[in-house]
Structure formats: C-alpha cells, structure tokens
PDB file of N, CA and C in Angstrom:
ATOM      1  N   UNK A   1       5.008  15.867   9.259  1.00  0.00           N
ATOM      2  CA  UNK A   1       5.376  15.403   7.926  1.00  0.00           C
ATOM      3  C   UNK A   1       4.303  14.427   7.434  1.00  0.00           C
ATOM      4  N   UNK A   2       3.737  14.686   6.381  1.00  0.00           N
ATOM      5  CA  UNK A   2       3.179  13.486   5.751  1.00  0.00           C
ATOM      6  C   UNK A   2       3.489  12.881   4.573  1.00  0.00           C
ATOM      7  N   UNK A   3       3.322  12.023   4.443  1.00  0.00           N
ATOM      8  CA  UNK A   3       3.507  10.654   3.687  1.00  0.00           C
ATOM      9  C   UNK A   3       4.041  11.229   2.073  1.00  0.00           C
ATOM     10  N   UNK A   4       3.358  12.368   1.651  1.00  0.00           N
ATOM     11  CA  UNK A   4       3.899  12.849   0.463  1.00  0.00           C
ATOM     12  C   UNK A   4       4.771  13.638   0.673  1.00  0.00           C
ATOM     13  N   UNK A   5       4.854  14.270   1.934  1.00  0.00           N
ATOM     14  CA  UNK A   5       6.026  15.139   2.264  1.00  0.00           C
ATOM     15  C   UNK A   5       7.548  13.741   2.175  1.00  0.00           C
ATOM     16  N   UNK A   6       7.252  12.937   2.914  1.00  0.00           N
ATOM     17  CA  UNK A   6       8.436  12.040   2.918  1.00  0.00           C
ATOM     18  C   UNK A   6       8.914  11.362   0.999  1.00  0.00           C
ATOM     19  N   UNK A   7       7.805  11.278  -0.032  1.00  0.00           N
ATOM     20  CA  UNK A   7       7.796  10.484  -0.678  1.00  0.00           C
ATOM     21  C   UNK A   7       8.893  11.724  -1.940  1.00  0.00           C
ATOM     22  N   UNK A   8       8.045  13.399  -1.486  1.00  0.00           N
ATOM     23  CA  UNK A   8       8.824  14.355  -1.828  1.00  0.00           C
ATOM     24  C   UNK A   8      10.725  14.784  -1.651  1.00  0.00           C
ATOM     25  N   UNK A   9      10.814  13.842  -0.473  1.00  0.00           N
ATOM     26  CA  UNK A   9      12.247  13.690   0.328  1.00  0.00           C
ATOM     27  C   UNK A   9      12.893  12.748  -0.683  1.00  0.00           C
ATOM     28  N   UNK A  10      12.446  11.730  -0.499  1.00  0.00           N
ATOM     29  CA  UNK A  10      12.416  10.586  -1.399  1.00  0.00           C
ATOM     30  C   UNK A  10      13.422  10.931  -2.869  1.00  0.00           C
ATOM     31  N   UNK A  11      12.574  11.445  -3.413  1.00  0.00           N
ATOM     32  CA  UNK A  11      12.798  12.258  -4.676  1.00  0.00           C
ATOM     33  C   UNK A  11      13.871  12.826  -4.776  1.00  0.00           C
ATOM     34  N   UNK A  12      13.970  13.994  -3.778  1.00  0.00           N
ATOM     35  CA  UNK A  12      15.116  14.737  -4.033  1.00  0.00           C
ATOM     36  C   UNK A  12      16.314  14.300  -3.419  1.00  0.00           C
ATOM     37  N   UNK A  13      16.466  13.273  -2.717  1.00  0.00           N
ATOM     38  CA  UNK A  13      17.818  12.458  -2.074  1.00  0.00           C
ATOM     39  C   UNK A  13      18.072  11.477  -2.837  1.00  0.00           C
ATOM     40  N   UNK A  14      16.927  10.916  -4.154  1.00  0.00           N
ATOM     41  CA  UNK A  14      17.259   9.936  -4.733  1.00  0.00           C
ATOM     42  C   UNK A  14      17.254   8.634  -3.974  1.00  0.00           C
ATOM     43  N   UNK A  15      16.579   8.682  -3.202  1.00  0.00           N
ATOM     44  CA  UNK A  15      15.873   7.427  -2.481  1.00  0.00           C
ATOM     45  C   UNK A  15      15.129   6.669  -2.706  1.00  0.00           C
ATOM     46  N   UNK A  16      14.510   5.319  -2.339  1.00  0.00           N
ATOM     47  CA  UNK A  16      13.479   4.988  -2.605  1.00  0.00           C
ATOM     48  C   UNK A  16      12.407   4.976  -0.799  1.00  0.00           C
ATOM     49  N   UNK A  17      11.783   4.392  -1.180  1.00  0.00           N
ATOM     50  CA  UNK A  17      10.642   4.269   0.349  1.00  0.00           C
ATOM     51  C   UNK A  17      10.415   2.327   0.573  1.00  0.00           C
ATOM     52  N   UNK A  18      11.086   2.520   1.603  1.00  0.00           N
ATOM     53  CA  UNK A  18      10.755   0.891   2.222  1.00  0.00           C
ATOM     54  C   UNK A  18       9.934   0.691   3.347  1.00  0.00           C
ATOM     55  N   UNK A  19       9.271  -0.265   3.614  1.00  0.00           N
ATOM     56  CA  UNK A  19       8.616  -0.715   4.707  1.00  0.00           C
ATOM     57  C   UNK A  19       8.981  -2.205   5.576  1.00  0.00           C
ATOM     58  N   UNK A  20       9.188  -1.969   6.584  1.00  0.00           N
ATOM     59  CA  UNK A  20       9.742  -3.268   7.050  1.00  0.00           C
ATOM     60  C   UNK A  20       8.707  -4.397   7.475  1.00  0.00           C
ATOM     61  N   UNK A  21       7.708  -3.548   7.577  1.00  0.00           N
ATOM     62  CA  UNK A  21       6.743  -4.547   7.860  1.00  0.00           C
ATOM     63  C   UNK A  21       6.256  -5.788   6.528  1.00  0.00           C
ATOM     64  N   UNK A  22       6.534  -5.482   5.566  1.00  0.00           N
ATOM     65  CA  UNK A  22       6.048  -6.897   4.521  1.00  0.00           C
ATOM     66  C   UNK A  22       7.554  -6.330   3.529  1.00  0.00           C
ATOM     67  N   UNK A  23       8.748  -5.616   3.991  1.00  0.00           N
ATOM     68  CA  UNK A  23       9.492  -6.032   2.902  1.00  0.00           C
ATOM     69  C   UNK A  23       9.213  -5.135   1.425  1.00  0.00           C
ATOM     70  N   UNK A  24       8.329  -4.148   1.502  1.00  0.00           N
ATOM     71  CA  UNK A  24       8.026  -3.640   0.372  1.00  0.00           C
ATOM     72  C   UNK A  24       9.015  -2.601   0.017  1.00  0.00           C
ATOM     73  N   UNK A  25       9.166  -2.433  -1.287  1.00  0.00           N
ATOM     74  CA  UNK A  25      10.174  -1.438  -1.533  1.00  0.00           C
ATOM     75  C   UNK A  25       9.055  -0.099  -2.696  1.00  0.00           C
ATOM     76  N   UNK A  26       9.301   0.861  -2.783  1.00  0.00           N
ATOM     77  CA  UNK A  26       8.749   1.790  -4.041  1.00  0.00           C
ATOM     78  C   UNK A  26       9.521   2.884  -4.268  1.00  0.00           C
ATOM     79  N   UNK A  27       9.731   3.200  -5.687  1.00  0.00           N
ATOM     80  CA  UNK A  27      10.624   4.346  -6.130  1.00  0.00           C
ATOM     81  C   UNK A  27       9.238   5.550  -5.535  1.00  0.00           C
ATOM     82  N   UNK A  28       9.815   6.623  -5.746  1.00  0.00           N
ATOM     83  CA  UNK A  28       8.699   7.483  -5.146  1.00  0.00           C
ATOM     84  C   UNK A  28       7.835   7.519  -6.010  1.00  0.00           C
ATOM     85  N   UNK A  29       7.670   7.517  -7.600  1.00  0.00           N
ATOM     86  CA  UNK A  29       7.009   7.026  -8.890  1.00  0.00           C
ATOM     87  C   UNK A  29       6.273   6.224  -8.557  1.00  0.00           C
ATOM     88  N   UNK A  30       6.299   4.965  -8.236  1.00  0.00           N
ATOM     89  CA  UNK A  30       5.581   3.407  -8.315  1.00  0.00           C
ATOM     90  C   UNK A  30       4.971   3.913  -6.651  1.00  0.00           C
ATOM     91  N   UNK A  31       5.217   4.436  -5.656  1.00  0.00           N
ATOM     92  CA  UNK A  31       4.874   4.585  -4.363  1.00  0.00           C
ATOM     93  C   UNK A  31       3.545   5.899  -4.562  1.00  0.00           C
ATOM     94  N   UNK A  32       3.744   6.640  -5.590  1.00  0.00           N
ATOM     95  CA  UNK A  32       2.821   7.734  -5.795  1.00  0.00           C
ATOM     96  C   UNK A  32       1.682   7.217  -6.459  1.00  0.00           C
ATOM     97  N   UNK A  33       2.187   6.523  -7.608  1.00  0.00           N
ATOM     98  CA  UNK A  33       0.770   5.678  -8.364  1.00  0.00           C
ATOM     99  C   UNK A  33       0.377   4.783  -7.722  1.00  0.00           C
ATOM    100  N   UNK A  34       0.691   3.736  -6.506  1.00  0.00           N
ATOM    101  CA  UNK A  34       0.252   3.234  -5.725  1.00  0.00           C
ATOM    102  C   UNK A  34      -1.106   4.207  -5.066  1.00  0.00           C
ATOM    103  N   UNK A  35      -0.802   5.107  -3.879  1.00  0.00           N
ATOM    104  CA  UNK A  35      -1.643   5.937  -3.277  1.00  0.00           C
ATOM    105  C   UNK A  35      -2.673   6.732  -4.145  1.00  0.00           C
ATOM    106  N   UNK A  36      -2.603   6.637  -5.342  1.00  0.00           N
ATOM    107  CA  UNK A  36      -3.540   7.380  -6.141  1.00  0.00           C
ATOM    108  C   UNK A  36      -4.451   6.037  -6.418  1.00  0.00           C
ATOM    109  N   UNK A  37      -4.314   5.036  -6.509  1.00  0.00           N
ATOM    110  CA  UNK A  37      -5.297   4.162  -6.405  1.00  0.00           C
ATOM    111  C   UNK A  37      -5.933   3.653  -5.039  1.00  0.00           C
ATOM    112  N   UNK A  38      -5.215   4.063  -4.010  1.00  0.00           N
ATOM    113  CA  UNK A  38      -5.857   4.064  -2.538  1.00  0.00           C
ATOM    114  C   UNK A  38      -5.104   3.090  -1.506  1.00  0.00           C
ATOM    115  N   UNK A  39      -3.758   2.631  -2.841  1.00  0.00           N
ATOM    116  CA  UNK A  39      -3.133   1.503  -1.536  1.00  0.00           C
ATOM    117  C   UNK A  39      -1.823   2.105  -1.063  1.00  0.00           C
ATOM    118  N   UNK A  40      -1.036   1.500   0.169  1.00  0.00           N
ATOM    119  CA  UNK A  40       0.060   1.580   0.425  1.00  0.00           C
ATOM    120  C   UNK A  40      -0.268   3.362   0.981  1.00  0.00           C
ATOM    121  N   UNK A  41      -1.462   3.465   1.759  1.00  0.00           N
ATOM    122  CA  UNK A  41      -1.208   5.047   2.562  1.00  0.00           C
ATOM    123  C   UNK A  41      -1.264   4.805   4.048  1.00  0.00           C
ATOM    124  N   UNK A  42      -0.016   4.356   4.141  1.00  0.00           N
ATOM    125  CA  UNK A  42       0.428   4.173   5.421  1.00  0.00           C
ATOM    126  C   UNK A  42       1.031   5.720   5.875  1.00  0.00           C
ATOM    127  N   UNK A  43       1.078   5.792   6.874  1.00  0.00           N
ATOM    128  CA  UNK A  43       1.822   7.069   7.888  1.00  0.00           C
ATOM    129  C   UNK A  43       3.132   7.271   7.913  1.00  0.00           C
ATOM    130  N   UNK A  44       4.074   8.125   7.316  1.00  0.00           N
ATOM    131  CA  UNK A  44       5.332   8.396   6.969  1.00  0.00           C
ATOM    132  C   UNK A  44       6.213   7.488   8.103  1.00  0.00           C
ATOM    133  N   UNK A  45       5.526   7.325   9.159  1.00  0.00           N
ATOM    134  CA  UNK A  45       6.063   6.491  10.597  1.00  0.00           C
ATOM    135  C   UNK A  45       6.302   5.207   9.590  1.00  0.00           C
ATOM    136  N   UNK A  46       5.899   4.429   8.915  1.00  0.00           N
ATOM    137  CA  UNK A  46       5.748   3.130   8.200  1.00  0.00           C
ATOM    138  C   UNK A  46       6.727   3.188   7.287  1.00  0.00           C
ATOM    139  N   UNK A  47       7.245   4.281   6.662  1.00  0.00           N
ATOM    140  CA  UNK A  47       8.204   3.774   5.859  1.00  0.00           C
ATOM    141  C   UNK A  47      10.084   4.719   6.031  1.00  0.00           C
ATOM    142  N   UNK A  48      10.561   3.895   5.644  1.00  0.00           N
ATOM    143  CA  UNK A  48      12.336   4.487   5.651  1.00  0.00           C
ATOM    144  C   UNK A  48      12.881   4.604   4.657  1.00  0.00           C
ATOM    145  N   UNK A  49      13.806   5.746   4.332  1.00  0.00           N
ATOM    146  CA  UNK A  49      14.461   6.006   2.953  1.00  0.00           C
ATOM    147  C   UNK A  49      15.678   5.130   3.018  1.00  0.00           C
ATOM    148  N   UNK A  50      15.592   4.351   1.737  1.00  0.00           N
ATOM    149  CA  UNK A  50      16.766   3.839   1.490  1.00  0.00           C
ATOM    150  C   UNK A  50      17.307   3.676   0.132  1.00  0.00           C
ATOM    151  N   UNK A  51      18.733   3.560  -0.128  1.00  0.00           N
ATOM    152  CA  UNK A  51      19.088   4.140  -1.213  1.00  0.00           C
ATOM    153  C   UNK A  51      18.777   2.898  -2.428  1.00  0.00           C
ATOM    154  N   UNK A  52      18.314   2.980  -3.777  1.00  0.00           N
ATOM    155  CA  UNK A  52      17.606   2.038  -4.700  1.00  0.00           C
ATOM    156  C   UNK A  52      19.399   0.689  -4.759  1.00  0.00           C
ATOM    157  N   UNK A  53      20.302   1.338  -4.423  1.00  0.00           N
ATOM    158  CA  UNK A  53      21.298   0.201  -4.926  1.00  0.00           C
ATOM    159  C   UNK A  53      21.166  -0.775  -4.160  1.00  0.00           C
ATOM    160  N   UNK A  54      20.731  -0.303  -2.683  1.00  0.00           N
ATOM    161  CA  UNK A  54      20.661  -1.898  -1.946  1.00  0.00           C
ATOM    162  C   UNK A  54      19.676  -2.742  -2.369  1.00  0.00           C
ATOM    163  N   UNK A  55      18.242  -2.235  -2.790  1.00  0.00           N
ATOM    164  CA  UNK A  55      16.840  -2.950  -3.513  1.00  0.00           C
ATOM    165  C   UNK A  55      18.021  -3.869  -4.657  1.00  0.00           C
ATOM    166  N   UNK A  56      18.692  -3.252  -5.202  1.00  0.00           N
ATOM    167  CA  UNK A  56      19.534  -4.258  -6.409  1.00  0.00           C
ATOM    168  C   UNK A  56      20.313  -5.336  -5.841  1.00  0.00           C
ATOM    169  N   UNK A  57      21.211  -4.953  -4.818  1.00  0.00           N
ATOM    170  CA  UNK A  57      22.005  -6.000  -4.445  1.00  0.00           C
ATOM    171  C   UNK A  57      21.458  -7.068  -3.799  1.00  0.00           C
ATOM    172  N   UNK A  58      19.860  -6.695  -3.342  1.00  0.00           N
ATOM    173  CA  UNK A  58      19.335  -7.768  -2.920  1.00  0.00           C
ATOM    174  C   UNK A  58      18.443  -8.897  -4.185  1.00  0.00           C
ATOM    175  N   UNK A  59      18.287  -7.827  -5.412  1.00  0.00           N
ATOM    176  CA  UNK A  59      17.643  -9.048  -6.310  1.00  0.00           C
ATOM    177  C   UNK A  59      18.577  -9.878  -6.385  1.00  0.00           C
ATOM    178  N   UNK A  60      19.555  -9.360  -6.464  1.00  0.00           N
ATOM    179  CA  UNK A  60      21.107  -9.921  -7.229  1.00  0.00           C
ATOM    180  C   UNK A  60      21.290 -10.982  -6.227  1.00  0.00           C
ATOM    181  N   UNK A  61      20.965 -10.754  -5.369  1.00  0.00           N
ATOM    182  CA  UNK A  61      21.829 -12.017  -4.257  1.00  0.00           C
ATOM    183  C   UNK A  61      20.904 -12.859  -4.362  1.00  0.00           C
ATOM    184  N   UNK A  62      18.967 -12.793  -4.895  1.00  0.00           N
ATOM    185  CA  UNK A  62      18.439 -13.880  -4.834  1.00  0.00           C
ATOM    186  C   UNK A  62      18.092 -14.395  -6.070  1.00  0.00           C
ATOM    187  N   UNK A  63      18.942 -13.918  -7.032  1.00  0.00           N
ATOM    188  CA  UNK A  63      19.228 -14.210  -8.282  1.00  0.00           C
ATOM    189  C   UNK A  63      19.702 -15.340  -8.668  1.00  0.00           C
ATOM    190  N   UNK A  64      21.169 -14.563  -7.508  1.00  0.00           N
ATOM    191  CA  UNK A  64      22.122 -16.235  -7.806  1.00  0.00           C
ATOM    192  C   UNK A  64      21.847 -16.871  -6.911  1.00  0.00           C
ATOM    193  N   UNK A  65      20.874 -16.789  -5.932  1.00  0.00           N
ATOM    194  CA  UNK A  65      20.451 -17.959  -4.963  1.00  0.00           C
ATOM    195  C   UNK A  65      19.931 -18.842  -6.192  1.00  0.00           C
ATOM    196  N   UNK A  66      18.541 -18.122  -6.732  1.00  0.00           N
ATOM    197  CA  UNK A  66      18.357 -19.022  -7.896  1.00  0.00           C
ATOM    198  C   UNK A  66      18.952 -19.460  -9.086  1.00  0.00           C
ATOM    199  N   UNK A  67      19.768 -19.174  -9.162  1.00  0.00           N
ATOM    200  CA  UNK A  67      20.830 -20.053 -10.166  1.00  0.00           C
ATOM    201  C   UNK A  67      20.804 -21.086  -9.579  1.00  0.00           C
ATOM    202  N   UNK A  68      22.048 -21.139  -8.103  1.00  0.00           N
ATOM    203  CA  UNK A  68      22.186 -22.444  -7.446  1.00  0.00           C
ATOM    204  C   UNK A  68      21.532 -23.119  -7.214  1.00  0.00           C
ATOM    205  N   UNK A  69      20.110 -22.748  -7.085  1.00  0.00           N
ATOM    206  CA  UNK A  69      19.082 -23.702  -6.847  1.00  0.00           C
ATOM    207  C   UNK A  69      18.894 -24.850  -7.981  1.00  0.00           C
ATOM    208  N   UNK A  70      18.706 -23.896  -9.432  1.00  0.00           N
ATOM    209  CA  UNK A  70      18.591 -24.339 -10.790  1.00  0.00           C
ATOM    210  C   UNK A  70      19.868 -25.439 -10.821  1.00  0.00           C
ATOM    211  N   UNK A  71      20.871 -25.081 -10.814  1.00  0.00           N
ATOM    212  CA  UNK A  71      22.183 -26.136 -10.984  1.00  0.00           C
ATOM    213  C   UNK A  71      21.968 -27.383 -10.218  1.00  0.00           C
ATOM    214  N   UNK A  72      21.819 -27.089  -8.649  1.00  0.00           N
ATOM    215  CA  UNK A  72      21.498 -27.777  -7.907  1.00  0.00           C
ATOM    216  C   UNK A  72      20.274 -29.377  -8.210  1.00  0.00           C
ATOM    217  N   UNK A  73      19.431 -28.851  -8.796  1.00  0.00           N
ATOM    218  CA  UNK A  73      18.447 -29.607  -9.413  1.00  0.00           C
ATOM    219  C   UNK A  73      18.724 -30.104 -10.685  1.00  0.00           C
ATOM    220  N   UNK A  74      19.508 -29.403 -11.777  1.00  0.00           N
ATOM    221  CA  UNK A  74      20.016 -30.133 -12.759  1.00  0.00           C
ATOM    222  C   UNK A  74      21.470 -31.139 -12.270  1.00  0.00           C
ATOM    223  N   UNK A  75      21.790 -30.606 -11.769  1.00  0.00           N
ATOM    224  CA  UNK A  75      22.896 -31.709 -11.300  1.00  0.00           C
ATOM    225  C   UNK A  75      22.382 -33.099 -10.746  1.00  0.00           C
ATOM    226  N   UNK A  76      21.218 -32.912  -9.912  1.00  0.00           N
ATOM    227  CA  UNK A  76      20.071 -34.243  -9.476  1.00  0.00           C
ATOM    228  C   UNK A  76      19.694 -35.213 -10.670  1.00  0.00           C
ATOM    229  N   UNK A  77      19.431 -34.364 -11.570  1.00  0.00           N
ATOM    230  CA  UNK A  77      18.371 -34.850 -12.560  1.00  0.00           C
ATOM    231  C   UNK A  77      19.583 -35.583 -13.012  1.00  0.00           C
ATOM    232  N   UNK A  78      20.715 -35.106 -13.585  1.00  0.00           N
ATOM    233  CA  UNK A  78      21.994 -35.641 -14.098  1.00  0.00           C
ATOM    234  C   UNK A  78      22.316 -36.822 -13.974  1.00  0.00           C
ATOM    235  N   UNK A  79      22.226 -37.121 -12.558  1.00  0.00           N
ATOM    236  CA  UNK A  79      22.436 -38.346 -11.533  1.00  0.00           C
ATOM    237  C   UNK A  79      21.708 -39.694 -12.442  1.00  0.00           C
ATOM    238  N   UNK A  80      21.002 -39.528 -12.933  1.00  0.00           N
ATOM    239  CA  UNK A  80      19.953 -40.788 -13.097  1.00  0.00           C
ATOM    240  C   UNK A  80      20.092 -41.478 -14.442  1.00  0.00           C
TER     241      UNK A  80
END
C-alpha cells in the first residue's frame, strides 16, 4: 500500500489521516496538496485513519480550555 493508496481509503471511508508522531491531522484534500509540494510523504506506516469528528471534539475541548483560561485572567485583573 502506498501513501496515496491509504489517502485514497481515506476518502472513501470519510476519514481523515493522522500522525502520532507531531499530532498532525489532514483531510485527504489538505494531506494531497501537502505532498504535491513535497511535504508530509511519510510511509502509509506513519499515518492512521481517523474519523474528522474526533479532530473537532478536540478543538472544542481546547477551545473551552481557552475560554477558562481567558476568564481565569479576567477574573485576576478584576481583583485590583
């Protein structure tokens, strides 16, 4: 299998392509125009299909991390 064979999988399961090694995520779109400029051609071994809703639930969770952070610091500032 190679790397476009997997990115082709990708596609038709409605997946995206992750890598655990730095955390990267790519729809097979943004993962294809990547490799056409020469980056991110790692060996199908490098990346795992996973489905795009978890990529969301994770902005989402560091979303409202940053909210709390934001509150957190206005509530400081408040103080004074």
């Amino acid at each position: 299998m190679t790397l476009q064979d997997l990115i082709d999988q990708a596609r038709r399961e409605g997946k995206w392509l992750w890598c655990h090694y730095q955390d990267l995520w790519f729809s097979p779109a943004q993962l294809e125009a990547e490799n056409a400029k020469g980056k991110f051609r790692w060996g199908p071994v490098n990346w795992k299909l996973r489905s795009p809703i978890e990529r969301l639930a994770e902005a989402e969770q560091k979303a409202g991390e940053a909210i709390e952070e934001r509150n957190r610091i206005a509530r400081e500032i408040l103080k004074r």
